[in-house]
C-alpha atoms as a PDB file:
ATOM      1  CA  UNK A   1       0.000   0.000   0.000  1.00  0.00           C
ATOM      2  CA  UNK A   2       1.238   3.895  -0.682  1.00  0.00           C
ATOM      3  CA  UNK A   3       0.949   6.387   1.052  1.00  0.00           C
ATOM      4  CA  UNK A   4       0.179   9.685  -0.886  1.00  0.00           C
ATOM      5  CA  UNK A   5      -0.199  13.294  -0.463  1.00  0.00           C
ATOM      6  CA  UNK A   6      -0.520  15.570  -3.757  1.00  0.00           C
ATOM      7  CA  UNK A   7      -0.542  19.144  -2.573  1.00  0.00           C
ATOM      8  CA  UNK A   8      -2.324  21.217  -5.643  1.00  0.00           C
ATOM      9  CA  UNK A   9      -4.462  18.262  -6.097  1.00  0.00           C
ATOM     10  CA  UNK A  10      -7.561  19.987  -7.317  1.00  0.00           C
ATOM     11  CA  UNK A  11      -5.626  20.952 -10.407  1.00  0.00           C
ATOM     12  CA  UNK A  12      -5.878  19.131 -13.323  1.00  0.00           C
ATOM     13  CA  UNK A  13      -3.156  17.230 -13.304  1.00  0.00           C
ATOM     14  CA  UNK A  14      -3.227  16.439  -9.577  1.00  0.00           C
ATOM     15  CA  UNK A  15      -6.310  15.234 -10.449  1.00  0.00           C
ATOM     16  CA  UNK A  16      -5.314  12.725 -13.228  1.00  0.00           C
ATOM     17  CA  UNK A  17      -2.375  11.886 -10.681  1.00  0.00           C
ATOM     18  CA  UNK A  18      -4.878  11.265  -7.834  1.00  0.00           C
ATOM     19  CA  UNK A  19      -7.194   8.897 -10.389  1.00  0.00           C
ATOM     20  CA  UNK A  20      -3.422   6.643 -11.067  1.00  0.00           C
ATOM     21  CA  UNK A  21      -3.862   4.931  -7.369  1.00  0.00           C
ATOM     22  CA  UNK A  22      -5.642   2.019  -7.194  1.00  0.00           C
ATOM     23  CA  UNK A  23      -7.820   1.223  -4.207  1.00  0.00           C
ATOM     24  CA  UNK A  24      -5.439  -0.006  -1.883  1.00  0.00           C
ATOM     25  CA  UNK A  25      -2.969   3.386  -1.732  1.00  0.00           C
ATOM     26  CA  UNK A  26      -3.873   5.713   0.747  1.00  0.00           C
ATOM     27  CA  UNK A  27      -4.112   9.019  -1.352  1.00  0.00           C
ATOM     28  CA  UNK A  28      -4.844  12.722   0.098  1.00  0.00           C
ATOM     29  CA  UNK A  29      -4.979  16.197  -2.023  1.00  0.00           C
ATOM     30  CA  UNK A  30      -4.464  19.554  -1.019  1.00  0.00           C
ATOM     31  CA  UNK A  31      -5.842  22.178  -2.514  1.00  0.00           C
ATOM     32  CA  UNK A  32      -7.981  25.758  -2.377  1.00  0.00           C
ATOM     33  CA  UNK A  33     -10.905  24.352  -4.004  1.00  0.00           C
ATOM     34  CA  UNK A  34     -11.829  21.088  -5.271  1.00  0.00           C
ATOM     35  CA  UNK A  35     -14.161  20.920  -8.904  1.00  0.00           C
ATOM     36  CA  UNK A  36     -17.648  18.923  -8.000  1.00  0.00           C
ATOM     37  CA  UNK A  37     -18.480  16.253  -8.636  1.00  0.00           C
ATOM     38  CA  UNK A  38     -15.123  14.294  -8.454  1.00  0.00           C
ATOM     39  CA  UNK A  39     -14.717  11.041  -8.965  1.00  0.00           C
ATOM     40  CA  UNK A  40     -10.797  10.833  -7.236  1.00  0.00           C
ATOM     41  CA  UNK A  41     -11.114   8.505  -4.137  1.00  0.00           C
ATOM     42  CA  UNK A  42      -9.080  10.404  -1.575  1.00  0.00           C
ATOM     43  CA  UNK A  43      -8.728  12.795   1.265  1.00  0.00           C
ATOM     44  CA  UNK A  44      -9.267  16.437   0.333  1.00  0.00           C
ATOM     45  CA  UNK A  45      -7.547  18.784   2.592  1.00  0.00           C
ATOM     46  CA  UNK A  46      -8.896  22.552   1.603  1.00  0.00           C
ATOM     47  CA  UNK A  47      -6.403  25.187   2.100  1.00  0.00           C
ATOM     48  CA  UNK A  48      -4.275  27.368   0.666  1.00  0.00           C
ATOM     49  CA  UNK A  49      -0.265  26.509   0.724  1.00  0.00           C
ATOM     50  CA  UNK A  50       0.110  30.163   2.014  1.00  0.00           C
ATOM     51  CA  UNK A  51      -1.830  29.426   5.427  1.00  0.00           C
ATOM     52  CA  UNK A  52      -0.122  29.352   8.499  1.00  0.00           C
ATOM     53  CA  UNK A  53      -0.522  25.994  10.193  1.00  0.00           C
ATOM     54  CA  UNK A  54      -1.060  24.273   7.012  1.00  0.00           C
ATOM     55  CA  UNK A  55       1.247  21.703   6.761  1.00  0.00           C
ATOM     56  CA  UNK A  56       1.553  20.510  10.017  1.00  0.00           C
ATOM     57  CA  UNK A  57      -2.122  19.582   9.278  1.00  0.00           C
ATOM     58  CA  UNK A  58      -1.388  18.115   6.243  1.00  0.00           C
ATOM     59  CA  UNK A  59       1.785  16.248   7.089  1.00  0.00           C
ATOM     60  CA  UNK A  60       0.398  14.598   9.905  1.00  0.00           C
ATOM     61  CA  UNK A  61      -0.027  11.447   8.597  1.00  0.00           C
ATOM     62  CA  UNK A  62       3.282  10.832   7.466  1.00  0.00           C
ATOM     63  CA  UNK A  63       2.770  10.194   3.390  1.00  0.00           C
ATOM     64  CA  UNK A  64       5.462   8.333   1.864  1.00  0.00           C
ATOM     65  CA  UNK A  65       5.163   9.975  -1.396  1.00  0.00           C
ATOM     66  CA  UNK A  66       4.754  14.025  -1.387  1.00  0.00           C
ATOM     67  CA  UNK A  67       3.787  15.641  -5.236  1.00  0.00           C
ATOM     68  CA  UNK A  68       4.632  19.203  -4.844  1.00  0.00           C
ATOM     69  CA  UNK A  69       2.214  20.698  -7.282  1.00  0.00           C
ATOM     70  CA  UNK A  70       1.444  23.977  -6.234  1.00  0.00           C
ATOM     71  CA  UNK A  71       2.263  26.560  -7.682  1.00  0.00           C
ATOM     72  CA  UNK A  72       0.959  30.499  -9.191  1.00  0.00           C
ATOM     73  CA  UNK A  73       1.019  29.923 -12.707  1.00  0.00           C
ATOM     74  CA  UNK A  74       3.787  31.973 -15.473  1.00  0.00           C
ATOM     75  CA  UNK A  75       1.989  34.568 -16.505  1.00  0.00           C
ATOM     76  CA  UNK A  76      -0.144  35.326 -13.451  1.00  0.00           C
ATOM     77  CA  UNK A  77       3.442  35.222 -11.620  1.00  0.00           C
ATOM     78  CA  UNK A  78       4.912  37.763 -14.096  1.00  0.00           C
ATOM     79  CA  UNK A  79       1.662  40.608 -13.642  1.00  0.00           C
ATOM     80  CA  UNK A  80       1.189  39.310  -9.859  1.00  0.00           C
ATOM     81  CA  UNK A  81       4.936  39.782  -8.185  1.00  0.00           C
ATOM     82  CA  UNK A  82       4.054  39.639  -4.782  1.00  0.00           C
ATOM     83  CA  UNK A  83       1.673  36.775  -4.980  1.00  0.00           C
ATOM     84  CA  UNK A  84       4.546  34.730  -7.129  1.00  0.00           C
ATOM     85  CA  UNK A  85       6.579  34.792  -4.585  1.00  0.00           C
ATOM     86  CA  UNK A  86       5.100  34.130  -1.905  1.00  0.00           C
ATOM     87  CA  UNK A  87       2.691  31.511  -3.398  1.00  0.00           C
ATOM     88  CA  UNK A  88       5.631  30.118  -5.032  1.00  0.00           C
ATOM     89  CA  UNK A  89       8.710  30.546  -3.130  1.00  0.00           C
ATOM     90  CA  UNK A  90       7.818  31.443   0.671  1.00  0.00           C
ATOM     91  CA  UNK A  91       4.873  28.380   0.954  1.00  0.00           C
ATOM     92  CA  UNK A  92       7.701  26.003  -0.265  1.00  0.00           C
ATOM     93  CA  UNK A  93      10.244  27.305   2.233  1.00  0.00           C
ATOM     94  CA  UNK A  94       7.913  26.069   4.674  1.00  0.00           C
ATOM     95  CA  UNK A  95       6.622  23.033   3.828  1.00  0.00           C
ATOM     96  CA  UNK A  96      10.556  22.322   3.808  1.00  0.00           C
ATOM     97  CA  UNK A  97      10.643  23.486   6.831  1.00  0.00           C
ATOM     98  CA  UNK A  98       8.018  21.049   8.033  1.00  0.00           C
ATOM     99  CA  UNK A  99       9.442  18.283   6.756  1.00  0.00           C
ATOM    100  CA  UNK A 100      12.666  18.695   8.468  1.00  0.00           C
ATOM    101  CA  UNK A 101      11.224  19.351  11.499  1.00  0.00           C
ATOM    102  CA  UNK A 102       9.065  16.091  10.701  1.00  0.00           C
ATOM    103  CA  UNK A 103      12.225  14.716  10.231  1.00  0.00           C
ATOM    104  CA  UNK A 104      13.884  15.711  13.751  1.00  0.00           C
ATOM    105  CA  UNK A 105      11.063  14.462  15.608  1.00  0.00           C
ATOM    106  CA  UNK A 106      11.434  11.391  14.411  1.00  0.00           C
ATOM    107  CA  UNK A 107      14.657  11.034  14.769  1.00  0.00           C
ATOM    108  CA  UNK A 108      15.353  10.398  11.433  1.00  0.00           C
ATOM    109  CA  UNK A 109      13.246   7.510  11.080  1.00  0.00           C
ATOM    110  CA  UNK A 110      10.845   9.635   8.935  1.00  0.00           C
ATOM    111  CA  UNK A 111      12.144  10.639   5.141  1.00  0.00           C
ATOM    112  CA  UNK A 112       9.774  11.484   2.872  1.00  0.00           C
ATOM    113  CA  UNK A 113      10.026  11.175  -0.953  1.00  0.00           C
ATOM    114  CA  UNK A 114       9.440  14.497  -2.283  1.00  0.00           C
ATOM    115  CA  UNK A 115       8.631  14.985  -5.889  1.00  0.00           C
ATOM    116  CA  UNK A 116       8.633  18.886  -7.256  1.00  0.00           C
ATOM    117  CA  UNK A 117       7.391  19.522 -10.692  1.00  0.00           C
ATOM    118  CA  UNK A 118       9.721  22.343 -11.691  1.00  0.00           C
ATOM    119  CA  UNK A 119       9.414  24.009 -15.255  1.00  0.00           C
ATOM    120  CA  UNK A 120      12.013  24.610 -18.500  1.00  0.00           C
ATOM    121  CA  UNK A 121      10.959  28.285 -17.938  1.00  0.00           C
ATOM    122  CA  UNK A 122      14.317  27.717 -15.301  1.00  0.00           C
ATOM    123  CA  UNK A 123      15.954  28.253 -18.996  1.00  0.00           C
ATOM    124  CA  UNK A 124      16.312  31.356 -20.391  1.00  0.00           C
ATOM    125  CA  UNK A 125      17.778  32.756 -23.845  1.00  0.00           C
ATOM    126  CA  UNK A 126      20.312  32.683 -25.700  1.00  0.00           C
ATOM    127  CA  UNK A 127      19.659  29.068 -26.311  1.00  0.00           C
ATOM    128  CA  UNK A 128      21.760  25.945 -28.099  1.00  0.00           C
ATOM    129  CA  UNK A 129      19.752  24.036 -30.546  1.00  0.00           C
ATOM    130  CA  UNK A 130      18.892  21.204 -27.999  1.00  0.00           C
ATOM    131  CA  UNK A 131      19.291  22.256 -24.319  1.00  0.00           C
ATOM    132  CA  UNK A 132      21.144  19.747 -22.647  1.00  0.00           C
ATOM    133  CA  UNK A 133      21.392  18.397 -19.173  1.00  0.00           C
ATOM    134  CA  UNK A 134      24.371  20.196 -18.301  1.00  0.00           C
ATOM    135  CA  UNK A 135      22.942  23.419 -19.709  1.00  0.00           C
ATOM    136  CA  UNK A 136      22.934  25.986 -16.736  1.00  0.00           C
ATOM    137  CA  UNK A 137      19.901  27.503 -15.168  1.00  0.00           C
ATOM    138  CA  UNK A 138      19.196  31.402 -16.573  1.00  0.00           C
ATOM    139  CA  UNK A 139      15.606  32.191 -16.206  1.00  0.00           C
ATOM    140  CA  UNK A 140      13.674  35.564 -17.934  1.00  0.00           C
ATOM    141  CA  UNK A 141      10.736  35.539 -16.103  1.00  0.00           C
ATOM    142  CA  UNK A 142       9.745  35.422 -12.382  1.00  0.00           C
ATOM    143  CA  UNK A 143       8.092  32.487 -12.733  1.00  0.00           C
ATOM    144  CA  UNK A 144      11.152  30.774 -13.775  1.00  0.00           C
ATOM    145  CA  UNK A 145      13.412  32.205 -11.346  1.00  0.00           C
ATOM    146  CA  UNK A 146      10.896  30.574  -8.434  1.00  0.00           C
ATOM    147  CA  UNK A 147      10.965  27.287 -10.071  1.00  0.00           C
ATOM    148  CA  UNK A 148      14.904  27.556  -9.945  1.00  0.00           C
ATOM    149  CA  UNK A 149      14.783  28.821  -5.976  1.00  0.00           C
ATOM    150  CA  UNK A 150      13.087  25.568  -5.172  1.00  0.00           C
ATOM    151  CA  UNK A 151      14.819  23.081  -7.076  1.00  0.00           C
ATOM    152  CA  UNK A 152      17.911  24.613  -5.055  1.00  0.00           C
ATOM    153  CA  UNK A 153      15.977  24.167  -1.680  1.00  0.00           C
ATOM    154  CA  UNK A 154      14.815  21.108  -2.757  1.00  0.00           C
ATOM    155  CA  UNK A 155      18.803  19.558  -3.572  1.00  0.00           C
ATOM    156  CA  UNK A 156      19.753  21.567  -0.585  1.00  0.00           C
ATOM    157  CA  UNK A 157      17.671  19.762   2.226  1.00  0.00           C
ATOM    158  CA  UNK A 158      17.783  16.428  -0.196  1.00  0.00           C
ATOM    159  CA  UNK A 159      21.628  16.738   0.231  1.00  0.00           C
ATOM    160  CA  UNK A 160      21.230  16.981   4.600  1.00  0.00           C
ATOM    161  CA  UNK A 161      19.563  14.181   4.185  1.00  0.00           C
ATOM    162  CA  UNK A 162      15.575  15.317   5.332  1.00  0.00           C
ATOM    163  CA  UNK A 163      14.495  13.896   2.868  1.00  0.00           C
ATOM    164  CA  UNK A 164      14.449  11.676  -0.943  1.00  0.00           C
ATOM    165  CA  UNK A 165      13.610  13.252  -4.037  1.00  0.00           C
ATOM    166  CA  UNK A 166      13.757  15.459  -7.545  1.00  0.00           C
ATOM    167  CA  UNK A 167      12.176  17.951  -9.013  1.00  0.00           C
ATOM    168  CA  UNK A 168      11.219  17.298 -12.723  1.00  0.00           C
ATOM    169  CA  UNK A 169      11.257  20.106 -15.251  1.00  0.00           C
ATOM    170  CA  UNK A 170       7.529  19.559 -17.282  1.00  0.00           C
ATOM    171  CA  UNK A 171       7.494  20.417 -21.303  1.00  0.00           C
ATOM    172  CA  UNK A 172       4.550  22.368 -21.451  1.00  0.00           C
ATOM    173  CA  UNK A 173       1.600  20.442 -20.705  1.00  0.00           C
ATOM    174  CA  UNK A 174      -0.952  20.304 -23.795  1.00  0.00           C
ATOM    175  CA  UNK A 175      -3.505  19.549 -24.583  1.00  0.00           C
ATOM    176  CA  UNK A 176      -5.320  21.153 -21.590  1.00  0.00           C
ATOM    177  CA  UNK A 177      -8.705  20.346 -20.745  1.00  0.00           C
ATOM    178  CA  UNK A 178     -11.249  22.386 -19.285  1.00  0.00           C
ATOM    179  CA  UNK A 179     -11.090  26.389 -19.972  1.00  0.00           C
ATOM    180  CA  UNK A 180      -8.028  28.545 -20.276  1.00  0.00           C
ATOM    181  CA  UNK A 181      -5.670  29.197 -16.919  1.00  0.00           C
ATOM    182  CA  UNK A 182      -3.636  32.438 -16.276  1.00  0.00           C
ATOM    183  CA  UNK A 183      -0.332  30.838 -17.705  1.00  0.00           C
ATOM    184  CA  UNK A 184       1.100  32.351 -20.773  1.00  0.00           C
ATOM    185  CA  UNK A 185       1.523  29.201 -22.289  1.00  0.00           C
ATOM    186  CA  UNK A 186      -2.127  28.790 -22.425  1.00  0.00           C
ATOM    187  CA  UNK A 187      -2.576  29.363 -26.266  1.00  0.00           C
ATOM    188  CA  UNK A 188      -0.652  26.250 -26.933  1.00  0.00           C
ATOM    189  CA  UNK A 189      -3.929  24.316 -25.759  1.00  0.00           C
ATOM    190  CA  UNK A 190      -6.217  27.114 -26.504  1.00  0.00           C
ATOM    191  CA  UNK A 191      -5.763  26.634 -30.705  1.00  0.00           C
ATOM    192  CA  UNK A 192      -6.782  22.809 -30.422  1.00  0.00           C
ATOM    193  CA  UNK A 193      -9.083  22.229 -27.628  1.00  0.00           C
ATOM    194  CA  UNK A 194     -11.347  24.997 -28.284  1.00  0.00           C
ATOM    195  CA  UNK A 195     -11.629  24.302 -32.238  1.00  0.00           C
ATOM    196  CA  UNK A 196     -12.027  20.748 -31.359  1.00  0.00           C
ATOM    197  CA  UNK A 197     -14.509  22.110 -29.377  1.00  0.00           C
ATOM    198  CA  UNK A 198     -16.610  23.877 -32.069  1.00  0.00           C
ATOM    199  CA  UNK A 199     -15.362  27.306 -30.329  1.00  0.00           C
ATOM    200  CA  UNK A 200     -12.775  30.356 -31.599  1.00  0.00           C
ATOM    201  CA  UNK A 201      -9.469  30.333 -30.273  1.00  0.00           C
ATOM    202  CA  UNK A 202      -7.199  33.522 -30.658  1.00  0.00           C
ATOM    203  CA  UNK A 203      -3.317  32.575 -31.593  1.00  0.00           C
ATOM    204  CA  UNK A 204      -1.769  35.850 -29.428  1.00  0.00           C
ATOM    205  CA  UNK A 205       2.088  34.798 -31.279  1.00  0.00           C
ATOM    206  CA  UNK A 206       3.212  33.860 -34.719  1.00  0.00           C
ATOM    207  CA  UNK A 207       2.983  30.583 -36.287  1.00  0.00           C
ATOM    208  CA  UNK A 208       7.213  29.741 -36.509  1.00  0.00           C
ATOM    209  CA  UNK A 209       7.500  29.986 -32.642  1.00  0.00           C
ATOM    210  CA  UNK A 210       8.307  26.420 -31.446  1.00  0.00           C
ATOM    211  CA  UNK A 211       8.188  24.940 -28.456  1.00  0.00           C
ATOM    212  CA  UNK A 212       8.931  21.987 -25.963  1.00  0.00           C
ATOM    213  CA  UNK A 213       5.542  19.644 -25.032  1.00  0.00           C
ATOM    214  CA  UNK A 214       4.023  16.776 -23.609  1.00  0.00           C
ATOM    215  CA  UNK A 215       0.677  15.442 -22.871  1.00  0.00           C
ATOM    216  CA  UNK A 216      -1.253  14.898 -19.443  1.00  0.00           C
ATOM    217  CA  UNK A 217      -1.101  11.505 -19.813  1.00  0.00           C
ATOM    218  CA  UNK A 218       2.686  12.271 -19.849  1.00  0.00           C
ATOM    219  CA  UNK A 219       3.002  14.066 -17.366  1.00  0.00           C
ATOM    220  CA  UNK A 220       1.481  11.768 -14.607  1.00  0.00           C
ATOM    221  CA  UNK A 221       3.727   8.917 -16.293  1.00  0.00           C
ATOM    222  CA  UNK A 222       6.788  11.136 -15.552  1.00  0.00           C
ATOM    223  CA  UNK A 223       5.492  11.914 -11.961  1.00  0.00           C
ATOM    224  CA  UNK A 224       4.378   8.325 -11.281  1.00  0.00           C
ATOM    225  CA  UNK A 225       7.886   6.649 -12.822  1.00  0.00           C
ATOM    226  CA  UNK A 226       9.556   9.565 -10.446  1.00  0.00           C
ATOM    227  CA  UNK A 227       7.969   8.233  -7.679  1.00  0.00           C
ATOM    228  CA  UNK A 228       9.548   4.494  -8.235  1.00  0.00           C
ATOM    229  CA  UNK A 229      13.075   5.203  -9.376  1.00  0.00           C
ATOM    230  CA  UNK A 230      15.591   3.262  -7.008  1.00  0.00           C
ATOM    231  CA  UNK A 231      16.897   5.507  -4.658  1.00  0.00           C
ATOM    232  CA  UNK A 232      20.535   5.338  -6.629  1.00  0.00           C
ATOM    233  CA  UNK A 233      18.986   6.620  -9.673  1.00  0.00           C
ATOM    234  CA  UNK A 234      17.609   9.790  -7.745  1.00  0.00           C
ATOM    235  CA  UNK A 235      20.936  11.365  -7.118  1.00  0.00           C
ATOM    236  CA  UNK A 236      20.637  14.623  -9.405  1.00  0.00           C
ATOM    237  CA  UNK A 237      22.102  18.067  -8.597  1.00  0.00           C
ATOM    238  CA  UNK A 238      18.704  19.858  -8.471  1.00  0.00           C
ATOM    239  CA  UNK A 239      16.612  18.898 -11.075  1.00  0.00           C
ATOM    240  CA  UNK A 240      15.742  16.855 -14.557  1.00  0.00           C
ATOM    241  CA  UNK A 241      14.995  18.259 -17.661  1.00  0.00           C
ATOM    242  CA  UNK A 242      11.843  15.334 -18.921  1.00  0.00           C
ATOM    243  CA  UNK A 243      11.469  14.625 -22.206  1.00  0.00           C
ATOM    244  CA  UNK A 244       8.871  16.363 -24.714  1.00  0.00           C
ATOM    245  CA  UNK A 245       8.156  16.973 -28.486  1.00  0.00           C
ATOM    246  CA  UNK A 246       9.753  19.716 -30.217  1.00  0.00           C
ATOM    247  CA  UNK A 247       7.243  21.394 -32.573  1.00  0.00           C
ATOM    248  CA  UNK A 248       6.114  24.632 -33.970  1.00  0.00           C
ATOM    249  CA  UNK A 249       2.630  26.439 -33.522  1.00  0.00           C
ATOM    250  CA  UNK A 250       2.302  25.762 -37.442  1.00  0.00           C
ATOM    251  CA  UNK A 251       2.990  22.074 -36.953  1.00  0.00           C
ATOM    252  CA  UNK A 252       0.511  22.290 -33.895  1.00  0.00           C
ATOM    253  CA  UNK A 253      -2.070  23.608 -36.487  1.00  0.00           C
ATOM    254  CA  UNK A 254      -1.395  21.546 -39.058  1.00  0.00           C
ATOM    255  CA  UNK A 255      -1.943  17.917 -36.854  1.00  0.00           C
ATOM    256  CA  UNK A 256      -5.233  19.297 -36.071  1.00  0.00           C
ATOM    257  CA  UNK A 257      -5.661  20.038 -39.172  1.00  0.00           C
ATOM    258  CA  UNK A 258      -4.751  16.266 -40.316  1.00  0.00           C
ATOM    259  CA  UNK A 259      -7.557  15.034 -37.502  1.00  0.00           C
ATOM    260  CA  UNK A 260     -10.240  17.506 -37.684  1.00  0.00           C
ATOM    261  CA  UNK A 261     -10.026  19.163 -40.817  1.00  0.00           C
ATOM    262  CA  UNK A 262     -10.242  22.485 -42.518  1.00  0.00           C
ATOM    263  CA  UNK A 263     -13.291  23.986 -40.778  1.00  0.00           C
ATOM    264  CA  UNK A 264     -11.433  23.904 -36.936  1.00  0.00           C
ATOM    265  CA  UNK A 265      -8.667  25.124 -38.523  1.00  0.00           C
ATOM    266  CA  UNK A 266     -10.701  28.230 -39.552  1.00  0.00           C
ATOM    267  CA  UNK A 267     -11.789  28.988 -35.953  1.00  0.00           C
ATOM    268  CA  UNK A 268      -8.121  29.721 -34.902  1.00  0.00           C
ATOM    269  CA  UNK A 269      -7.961  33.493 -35.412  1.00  0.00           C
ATOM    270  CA  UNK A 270      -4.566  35.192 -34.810  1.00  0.00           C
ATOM    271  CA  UNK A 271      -4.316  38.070 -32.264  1.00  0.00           C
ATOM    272  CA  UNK A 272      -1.017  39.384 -31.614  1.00  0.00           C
ATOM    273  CA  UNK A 273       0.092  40.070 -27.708  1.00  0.00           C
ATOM    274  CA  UNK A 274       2.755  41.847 -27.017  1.00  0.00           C
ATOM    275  CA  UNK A 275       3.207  40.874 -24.055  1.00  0.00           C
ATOM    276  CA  UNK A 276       3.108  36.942 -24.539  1.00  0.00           C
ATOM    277  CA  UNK A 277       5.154  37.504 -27.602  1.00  0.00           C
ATOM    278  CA  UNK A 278       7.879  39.223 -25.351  1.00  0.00           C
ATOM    279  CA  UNK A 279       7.966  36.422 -22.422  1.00  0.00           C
ATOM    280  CA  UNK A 280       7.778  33.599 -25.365  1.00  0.00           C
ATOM    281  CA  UNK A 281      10.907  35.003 -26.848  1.00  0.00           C
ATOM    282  CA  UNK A 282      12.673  33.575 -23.653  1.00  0.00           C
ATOM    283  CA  UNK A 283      11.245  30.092 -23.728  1.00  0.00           C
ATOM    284  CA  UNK A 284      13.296  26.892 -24.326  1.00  0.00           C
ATOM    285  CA  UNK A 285      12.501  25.305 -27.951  1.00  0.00           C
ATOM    286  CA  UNK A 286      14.105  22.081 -27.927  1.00  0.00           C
ATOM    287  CA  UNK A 287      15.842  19.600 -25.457  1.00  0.00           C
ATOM    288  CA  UNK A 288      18.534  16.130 -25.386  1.00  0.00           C
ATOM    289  CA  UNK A 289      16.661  14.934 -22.266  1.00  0.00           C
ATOM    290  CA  UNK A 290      19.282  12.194 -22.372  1.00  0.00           C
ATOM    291  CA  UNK A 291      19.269  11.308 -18.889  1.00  0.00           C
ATOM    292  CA  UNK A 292      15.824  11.176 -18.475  1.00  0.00           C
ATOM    293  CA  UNK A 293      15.606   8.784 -21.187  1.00  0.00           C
ATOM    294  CA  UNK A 294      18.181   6.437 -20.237  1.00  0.00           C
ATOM    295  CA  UNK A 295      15.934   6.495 -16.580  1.00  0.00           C
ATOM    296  CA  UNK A 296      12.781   5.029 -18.589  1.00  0.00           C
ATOM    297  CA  UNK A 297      10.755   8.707 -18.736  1.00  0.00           C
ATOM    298  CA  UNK A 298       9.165   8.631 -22.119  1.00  0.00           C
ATOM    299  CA  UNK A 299       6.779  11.179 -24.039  1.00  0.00           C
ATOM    300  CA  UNK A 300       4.865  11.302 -27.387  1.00  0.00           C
ATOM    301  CA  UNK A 301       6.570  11.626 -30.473  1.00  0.00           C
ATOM    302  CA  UNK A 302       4.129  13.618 -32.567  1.00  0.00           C
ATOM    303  CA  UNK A 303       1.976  16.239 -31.814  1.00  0.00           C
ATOM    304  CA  UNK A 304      -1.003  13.985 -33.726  1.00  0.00           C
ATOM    305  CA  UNK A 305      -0.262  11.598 -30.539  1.00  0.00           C
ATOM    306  CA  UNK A 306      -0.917  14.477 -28.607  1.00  0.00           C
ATOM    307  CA  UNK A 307      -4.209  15.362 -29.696  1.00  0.00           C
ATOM    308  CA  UNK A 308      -5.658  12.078 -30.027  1.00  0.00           C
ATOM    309  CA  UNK A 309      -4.448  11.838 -26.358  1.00  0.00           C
ATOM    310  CA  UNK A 310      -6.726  14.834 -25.679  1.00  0.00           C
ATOM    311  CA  UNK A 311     -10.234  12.997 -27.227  1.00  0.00           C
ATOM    312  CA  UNK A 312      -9.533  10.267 -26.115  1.00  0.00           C
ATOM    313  CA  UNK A 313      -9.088  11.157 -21.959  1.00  0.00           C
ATOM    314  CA  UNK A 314     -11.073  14.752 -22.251  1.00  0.00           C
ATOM    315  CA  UNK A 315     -12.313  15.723 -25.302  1.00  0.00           C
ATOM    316  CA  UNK A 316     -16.075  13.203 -24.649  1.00  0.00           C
ATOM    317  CA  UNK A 317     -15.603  14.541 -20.587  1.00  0.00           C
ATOM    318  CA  UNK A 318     -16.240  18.064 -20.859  1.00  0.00           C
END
């Protein structure tokens, strides 16, 4: 049996992450708010990562397994400064803190595994053609530059021993169900779920910007297969960049093109955005997630997967 606590598990991929667990595992989710009805068999905690008192509530049982999933989203981080960092960066600091005091109390008999789900927007321009796993941490955005705080927590109290664990750096996660979030990547979803959808979608940056993604079905395999590496394999300084599909918005357009034809196409309506231009001028295109391969951590291969992915697990739900 597992023991399981996903904190942002009203989102929706701590939802699909929840859903993984069979009856036997012990699962509990954290979150502000959870979407009704649910059909996730586990124990919803409601709170906000920000409270104080929080996680001593929340830790209390002792969960083998902790999904860090929390966090203010890119561009809400980037308009919001204050609430980035403190949603981001200050709540983490102290569910750290928590565990290591967990961890003293116990005498060191309790050691969580702690899985983070970090974000390439730790990368940051001028870029090689494939990042690599040696590439150094630069980010443009606040967003990015939180992410990069906490995987250096995150190594930091790994490396005194509190606790087990890695943070995982997520491709962009498409296609997103459900309706658009505050993150600037939303778009990348936007022009495929909503035509496939039978509604407009507005394309705020040009067609030749490319970009690093993977499904949701991905990204609970990579969070899942985190969870079971051998604790040899899990010695990382910081962080793994996971592997992805390299594609442009054009190539985007043109798989759901190939699937639903010319008539969803026509509902994609470009809208320039200067701003989301600007801050996708400093994303990551393309990765050699070479270690992350050799580990087992696999993605799609076309972004035609990725969409049939999306009807087939969401597009009949909604």
């Amino acid at each position: 049996m597992t023991s399981v606590l996903i904190i942002g598990g009203g989102g929706m991929i701590g939802q699909k992450l929840a859903q993984s667990y069979g009856n036997n595992d012990t699962v509990s989710v954290l979150d502000m708010a959870f979407t009704e009805p649910s059909n996730v068999k586990a124990k919803k905690i409601v709170g906000s990562v920000t409270d104080a008192g929080i996680w001593e509530k929340t830790l209390s049982d002792l969960p083998d397994t902790i999904f860090y999933l929390a966090s203010v989203v890119s561009g809400e981080a980037e308009v919001d400064f204050s609430k980035g960092w403190d949603v981001n960066i200050h709540a983490f600091w102290s569910f750290l803190d928590q565990i290591r005091d967990q961890y003293l109390k116990s005498e060191g008999r309790y050691k969580p595994r702690i899985i983070f789900t970090s974000s390439i927007a730790v990368f940051g321009s001028p870029f090689p053609n494939k990042i690599t796993d040696d590439f150094l941490t630069a980010p443009r955005t606040s967003y990015g530059a939180q992410k990069s705080c906490c995987e250096i927590m995150l190594n930091d109290f790994i490396r005194k021993g509190f606790c087990e664990g890695l943070a995982i750096r997520l491709p962009t996660i498409c296609v997103r169900p459900g309706k658009p979030n505050l993150a600037a990547s939303s778009f990348f979803s936007g022009i495929i779920r909503e035509p496939l959808n039978g509604l407009k979608a507005y394309l705020p940056v040009p067609t030749d910007v490319q970009h690093w993604h993977a499904s949701p079905r991905s990204a609970v395999g990579f969070l899942r297969h985190a969870e079971n590496l051998g604790r040899n394999a899990m010695r990382f300084n910081a962080a793994l960049n996971m592997p992805g599909l390299s594609c442009t918005v054009e190539e985007q357009i043109e798989a759901l093109r190939s699937i639903a034809g010319n008539e969803a196409v026509k509902l994609i309506e470009a809208k320039p955005d200067e701003k989301i231009i600007e801050i996708v001028k400093g994303w990551p295109r393309n990765f050699d997630a070479k270690i992350a391969l050799e580990l087992g951590f696999s993605a799609e291969s076309s972004f035609v997967d990725i969409i049939k992915i999306y009807i087939e697990d969401d597009l009949k739900k909604v």
